[in-house]
PDB file of N, CA and C in Angstrom:
ATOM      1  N   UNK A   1      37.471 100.640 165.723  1.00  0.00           N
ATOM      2  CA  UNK A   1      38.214 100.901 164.510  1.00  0.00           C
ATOM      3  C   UNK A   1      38.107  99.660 163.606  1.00  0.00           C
ATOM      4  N   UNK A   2      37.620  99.569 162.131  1.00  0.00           N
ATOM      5  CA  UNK A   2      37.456  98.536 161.748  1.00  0.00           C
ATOM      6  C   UNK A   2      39.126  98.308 160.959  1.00  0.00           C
ATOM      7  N   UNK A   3      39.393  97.048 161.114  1.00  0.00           N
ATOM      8  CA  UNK A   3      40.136  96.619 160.080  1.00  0.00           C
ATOM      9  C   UNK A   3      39.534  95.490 158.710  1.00  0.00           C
ATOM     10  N   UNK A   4      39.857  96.080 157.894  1.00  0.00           N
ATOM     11  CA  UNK A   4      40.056  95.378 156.466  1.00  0.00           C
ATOM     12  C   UNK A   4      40.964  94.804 155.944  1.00  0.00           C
ATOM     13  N   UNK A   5      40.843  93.788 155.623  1.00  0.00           N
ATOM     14  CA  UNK A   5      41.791  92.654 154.970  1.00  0.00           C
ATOM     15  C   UNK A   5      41.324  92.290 153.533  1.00  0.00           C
ATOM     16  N   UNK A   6      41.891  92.933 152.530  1.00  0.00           N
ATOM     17  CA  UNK A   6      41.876  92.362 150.885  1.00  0.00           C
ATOM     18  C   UNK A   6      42.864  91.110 150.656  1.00  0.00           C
ATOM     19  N   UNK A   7      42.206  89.557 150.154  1.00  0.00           N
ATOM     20  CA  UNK A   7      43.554  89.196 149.496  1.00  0.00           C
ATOM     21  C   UNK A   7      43.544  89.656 148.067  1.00  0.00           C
ATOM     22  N   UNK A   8      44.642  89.275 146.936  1.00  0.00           N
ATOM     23  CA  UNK A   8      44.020  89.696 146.000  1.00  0.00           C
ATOM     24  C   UNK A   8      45.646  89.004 145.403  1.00  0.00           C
ATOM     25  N   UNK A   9      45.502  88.956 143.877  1.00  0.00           N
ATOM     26  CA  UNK A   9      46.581  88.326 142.909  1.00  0.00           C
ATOM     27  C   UNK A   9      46.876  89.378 142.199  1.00  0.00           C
ATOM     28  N   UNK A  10      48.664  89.839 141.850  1.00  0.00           N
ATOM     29  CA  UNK A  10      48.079  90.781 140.588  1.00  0.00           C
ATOM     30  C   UNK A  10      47.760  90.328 139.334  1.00  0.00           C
ATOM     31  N   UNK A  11      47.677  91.448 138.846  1.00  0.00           N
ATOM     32  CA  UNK A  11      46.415  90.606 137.300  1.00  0.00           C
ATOM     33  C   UNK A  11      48.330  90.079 136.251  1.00  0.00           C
ATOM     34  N   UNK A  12      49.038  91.138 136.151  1.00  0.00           N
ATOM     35  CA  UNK A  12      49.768  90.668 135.354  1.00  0.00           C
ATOM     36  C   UNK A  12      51.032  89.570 136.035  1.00  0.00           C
ATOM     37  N   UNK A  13      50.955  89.123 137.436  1.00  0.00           N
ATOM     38  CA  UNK A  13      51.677  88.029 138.010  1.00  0.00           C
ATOM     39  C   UNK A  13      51.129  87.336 138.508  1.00  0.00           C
ATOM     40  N   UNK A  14      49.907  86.710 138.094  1.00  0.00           N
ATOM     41  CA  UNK A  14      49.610  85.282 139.107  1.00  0.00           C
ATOM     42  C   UNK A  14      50.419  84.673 139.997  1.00  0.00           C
ATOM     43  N   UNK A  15      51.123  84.324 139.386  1.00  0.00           N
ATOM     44  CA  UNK A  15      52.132  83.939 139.540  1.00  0.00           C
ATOM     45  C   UNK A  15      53.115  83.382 140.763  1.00  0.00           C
ATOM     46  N   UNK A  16      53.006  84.972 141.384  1.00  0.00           N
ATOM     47  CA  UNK A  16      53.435  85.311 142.360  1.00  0.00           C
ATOM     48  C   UNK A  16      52.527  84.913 144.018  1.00  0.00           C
ATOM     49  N   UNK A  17      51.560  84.456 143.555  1.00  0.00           N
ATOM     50  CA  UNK A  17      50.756  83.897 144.875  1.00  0.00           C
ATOM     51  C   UNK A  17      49.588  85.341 145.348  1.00  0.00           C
ATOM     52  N   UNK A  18      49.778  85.433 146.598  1.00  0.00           N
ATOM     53  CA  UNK A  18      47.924  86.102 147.037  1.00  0.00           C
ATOM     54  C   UNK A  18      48.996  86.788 147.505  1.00  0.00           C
ATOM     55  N   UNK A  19      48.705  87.985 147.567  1.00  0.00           N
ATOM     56  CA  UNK A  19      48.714  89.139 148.864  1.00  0.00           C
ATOM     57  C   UNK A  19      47.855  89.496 149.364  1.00  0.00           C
ATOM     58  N   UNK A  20      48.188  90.709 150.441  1.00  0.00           N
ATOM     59  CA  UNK A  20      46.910  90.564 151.469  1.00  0.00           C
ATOM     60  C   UNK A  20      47.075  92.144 151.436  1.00  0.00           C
ATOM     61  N   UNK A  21      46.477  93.298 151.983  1.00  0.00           N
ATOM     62  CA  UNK A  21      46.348  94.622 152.035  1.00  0.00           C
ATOM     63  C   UNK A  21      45.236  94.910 153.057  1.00  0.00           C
ATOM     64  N   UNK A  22      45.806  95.440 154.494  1.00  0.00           N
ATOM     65  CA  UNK A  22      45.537  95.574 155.131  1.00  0.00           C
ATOM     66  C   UNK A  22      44.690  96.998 155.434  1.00  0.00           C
ATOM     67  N   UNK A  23      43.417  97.718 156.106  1.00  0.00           N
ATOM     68  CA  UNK A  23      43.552  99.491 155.950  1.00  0.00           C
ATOM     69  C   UNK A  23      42.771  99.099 157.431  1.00  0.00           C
ATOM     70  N   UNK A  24      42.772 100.353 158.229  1.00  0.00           N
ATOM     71  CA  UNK A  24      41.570 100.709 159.270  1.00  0.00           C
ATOM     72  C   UNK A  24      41.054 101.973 158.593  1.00  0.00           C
ATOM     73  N   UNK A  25      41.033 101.949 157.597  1.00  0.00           N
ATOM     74  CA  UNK A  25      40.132 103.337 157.138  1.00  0.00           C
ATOM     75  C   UNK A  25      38.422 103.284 157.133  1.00  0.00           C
ATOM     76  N   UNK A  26      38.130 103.951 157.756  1.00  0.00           N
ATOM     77  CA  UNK A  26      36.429 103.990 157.854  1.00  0.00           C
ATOM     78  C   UNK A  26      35.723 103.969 156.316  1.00  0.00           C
ATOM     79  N   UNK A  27      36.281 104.920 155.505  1.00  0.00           N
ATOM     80  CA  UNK A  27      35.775 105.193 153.989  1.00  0.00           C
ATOM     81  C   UNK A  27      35.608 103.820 153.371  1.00  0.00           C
ATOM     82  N   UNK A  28      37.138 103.081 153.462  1.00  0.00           N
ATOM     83  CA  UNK A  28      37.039 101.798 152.168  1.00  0.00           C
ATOM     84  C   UNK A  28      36.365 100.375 153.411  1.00  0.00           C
ATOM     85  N   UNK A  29      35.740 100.729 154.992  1.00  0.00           N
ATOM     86  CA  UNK A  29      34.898  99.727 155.333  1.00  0.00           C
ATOM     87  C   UNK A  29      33.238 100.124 154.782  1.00  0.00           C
ATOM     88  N   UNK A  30      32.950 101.020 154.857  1.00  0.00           N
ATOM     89  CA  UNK A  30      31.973 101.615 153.812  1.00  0.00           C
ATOM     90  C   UNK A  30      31.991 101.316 152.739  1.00  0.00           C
ATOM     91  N   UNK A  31      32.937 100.999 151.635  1.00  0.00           N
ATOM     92  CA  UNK A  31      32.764 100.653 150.621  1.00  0.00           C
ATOM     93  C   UNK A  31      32.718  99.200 150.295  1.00  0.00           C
ATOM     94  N   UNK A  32      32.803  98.443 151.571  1.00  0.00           N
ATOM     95  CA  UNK A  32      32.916  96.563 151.101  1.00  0.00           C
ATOM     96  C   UNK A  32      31.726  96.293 150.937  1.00  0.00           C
ATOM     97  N   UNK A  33      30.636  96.605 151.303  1.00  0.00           N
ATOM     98  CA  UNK A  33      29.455  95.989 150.497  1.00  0.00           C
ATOM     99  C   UNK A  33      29.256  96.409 149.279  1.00  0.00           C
ATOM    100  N   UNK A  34      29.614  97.149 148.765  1.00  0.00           N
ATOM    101  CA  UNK A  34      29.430  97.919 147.198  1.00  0.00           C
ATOM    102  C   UNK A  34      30.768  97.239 146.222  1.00  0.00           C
ATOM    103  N   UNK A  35      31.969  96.865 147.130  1.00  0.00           N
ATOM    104  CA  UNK A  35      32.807  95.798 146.652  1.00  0.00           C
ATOM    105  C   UNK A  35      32.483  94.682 146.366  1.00  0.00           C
ATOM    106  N   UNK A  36      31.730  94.008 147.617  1.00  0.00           N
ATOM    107  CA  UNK A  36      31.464  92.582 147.439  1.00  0.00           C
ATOM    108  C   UNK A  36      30.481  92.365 146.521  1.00  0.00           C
ATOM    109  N   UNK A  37      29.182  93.159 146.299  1.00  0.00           N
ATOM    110  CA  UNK A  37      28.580  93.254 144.944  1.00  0.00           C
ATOM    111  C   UNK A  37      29.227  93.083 143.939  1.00  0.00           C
ATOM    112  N   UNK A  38      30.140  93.983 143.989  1.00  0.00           N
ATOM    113  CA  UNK A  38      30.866  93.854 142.441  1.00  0.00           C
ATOM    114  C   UNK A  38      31.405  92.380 142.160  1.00  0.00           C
ATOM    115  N   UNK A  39      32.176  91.960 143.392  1.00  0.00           N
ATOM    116  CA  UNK A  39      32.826  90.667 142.844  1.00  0.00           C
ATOM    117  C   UNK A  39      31.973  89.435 142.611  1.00  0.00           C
ATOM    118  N   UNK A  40      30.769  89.356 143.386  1.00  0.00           N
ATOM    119  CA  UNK A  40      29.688  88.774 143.064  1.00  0.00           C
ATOM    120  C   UNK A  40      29.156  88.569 141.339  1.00  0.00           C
ATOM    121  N   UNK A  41      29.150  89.911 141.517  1.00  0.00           N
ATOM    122  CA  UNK A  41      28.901  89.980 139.603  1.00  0.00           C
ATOM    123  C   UNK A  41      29.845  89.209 138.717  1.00  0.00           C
ATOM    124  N   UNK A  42      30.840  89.101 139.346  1.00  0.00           N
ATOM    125  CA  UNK A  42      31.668  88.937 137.904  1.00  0.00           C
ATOM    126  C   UNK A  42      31.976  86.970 137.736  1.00  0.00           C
ATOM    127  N   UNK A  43      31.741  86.683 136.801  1.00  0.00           N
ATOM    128  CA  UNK A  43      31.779  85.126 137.022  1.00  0.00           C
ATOM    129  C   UNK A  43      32.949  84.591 136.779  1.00  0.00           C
ATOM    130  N   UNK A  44      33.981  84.844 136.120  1.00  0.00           N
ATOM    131  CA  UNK A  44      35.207  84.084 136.539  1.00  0.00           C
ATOM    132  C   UNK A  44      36.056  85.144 137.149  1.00  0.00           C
ATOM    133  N   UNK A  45      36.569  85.764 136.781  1.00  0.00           N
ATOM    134  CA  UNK A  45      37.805  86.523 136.926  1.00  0.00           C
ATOM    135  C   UNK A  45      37.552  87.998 137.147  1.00  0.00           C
ATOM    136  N   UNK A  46      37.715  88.600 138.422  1.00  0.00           N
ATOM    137  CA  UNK A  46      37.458  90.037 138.413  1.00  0.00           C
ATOM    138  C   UNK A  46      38.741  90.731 138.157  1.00  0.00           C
ATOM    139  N   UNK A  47      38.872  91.695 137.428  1.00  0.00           N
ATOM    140  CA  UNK A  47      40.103  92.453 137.299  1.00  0.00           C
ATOM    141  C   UNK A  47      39.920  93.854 138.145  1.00  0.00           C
ATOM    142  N   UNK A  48      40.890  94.237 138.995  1.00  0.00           N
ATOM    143  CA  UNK A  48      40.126  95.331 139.461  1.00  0.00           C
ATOM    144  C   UNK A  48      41.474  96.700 139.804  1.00  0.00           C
ATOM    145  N   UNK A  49      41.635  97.594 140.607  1.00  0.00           N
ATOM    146  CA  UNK A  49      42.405  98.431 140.781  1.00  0.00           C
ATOM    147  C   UNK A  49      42.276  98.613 142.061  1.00  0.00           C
ATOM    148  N   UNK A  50      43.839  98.603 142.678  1.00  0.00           N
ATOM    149  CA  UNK A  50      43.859  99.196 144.333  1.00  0.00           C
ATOM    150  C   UNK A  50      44.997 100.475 143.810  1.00  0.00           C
ATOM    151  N   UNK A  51      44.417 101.317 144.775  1.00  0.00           N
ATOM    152  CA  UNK A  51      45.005 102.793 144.950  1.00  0.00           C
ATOM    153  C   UNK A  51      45.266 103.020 145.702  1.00  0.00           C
ATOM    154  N   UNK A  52      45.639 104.386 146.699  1.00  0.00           N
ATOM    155  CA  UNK A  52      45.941 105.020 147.335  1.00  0.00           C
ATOM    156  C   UNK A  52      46.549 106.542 147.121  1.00  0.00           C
ATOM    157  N   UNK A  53      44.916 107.149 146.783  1.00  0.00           N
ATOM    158  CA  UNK A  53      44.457 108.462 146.812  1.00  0.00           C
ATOM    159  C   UNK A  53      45.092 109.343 147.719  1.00  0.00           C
ATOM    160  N   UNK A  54      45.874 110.537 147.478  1.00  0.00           N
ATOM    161  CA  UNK A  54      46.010 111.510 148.085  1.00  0.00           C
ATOM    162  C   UNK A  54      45.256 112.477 148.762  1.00  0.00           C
ATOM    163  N   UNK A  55      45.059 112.951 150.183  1.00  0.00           N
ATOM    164  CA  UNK A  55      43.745 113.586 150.240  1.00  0.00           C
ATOM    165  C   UNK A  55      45.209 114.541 151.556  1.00  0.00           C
ATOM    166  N   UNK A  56      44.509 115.767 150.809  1.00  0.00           N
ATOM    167  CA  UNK A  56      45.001 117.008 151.549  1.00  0.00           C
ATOM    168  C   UNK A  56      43.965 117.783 151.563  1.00  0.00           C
ATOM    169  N   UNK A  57      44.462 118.771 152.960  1.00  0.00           N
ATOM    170  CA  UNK A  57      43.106 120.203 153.227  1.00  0.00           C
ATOM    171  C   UNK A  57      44.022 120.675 154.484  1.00  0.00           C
ATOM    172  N   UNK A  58      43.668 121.875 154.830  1.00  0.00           N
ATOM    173  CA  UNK A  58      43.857 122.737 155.865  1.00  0.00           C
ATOM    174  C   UNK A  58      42.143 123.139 157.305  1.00  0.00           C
ATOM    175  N   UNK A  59      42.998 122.494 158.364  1.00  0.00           N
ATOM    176  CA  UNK A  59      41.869 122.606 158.993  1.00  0.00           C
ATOM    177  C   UNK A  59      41.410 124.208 159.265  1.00  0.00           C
ATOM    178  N   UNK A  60      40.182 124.090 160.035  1.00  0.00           N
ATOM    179  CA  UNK A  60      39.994 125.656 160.353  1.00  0.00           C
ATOM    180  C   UNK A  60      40.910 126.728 161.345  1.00  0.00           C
ATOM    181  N   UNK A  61      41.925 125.288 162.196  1.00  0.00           N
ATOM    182  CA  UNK A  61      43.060 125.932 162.877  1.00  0.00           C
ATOM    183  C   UNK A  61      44.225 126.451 162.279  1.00  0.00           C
ATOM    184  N   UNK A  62      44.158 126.013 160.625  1.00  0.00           N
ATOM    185  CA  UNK A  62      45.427 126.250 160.057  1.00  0.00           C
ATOM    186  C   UNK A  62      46.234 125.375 159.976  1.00  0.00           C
ATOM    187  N   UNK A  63      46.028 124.338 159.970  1.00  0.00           N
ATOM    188  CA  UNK A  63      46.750 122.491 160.562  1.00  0.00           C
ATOM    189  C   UNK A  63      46.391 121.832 158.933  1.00  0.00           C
ATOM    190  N   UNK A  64      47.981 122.160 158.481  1.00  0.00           N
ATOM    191  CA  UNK A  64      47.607 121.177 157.319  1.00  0.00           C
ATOM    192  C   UNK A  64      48.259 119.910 157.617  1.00  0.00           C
ATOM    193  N   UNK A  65      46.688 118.807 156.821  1.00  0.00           N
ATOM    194  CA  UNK A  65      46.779 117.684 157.194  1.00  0.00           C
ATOM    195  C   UNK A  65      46.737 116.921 155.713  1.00  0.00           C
ATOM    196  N   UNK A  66      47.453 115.769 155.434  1.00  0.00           N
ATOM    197  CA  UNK A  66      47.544 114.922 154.455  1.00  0.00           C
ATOM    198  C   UNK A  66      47.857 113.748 154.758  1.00  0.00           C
ATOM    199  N   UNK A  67      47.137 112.828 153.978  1.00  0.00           N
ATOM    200  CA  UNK A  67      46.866 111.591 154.411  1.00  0.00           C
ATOM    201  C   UNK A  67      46.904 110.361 153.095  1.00  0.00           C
ATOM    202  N   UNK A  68      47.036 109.394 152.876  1.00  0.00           N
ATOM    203  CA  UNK A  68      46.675 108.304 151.690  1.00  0.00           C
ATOM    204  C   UNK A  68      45.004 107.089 151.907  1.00  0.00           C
ATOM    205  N   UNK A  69      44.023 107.779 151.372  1.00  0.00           N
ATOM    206  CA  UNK A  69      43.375 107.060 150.775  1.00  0.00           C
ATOM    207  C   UNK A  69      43.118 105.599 150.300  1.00  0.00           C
ATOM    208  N   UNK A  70      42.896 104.683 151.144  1.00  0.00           N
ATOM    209  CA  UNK A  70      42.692 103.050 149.990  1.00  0.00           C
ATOM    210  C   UNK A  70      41.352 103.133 149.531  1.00  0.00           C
ATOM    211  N   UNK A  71      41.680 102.962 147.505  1.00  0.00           N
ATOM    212  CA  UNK A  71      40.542 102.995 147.104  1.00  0.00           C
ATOM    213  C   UNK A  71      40.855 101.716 145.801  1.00  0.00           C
ATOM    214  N   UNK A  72      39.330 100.759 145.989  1.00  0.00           N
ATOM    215  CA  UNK A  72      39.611  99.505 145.432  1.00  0.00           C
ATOM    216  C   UNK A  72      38.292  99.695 144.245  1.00  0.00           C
ATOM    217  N   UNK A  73      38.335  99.643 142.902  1.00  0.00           N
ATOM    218  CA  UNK A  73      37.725  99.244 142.304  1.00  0.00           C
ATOM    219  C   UNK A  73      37.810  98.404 141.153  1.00  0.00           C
ATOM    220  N   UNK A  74      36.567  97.484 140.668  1.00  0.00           N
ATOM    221  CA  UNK A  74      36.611  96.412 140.080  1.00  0.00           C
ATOM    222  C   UNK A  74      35.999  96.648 138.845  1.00  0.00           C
ATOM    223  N   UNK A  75      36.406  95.937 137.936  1.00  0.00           N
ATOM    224  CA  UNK A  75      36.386  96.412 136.359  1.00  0.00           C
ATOM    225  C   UNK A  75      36.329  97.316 135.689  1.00  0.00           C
ATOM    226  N   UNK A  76      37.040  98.118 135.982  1.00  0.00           N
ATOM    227  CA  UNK A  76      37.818  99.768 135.447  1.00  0.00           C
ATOM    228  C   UNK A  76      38.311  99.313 134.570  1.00  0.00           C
ATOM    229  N   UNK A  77      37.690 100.192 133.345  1.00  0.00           N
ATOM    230  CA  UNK A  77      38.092 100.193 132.460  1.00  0.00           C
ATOM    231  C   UNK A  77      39.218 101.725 131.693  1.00  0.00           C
ATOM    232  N   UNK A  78      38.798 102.464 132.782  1.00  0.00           N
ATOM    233  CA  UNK A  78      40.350 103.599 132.588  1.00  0.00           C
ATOM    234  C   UNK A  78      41.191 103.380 132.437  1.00  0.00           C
ATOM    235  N   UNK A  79      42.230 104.266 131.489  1.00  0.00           N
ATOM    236  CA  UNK A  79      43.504 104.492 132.228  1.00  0.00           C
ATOM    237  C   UNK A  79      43.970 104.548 132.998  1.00  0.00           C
ATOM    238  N   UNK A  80      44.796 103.001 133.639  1.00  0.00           N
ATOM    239  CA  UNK A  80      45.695 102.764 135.079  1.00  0.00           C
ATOM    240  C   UNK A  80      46.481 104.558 135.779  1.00  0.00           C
ATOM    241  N   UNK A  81      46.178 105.034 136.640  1.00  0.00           N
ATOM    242  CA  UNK A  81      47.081 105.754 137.278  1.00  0.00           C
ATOM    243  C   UNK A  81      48.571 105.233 137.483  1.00  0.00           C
ATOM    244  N   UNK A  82      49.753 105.899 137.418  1.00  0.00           N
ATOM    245  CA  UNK A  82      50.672 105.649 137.678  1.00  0.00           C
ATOM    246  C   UNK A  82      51.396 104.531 138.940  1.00  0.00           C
ATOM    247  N   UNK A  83      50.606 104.951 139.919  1.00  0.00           N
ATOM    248  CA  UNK A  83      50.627 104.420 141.491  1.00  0.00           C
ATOM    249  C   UNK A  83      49.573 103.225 141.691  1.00  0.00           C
ATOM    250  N   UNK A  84      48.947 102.830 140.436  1.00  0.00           N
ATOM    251  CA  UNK A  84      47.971 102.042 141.181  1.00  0.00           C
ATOM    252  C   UNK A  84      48.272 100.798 140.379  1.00  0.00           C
ATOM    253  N   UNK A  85      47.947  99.634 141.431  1.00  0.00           N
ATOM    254  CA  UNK A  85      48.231  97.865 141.176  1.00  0.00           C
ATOM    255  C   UNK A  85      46.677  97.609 140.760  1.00  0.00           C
ATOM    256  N   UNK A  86      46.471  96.477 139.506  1.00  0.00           N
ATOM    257  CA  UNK A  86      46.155  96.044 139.294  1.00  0.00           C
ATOM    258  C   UNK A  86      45.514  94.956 139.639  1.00  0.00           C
ATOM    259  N   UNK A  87      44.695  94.440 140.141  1.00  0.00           N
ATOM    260  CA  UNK A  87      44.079  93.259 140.792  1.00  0.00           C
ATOM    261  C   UNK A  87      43.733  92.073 140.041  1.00  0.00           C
ATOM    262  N   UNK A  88      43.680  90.826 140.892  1.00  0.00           N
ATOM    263  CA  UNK A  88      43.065  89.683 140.038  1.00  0.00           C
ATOM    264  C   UNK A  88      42.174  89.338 140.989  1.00  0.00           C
ATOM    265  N   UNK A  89      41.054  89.182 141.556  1.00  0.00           N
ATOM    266  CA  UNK A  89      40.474  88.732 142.622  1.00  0.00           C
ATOM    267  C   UNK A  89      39.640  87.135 142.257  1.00  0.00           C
TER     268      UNK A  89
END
């Protein structure tokens, strides 16, 4: 089971020091090399977005299952979702 460890600042509290955000989700260990690219790219300051996506379905037994999603991306320029923090990396 992999674990992942983000630190990260938020963008509008420096302030406040590093946090850390922990997941064993298989999906967002799949996505750290396509992360770490990104932060690579960016030369001072990455601004980025952490989430936590809703993901529902019904299995073929009839077993509904729902779960939260960690999904991290860097220089989004969208409209913030309601639920989602802001990053400073």
């Amino acid at each position: 089971m992999p674990e992942v460890r983000i630190g990260f600042r938020l963008a509008d509290l420096p302030e406040l020091g590093v946090f850390s955000f922990v997941s064993t989700s298989w999906e967002l260990a799949a996505e750290l090399p396509a992360l770490a690219a990104a932060l690579e790219v960016a030369v001072v300051l990455a601004l980025g977005v952490l989430r936590c996506e809703l993901v529902e379905f019904i299995t073929r037994s009839g077993l509904a299952v729902s779960y939260r999603r960690p999904v991290v991306e860097v220089d989004r320029t969208q409209v913030l979702a309601q639920d989602a923090v802001r990053l400073a990396a």
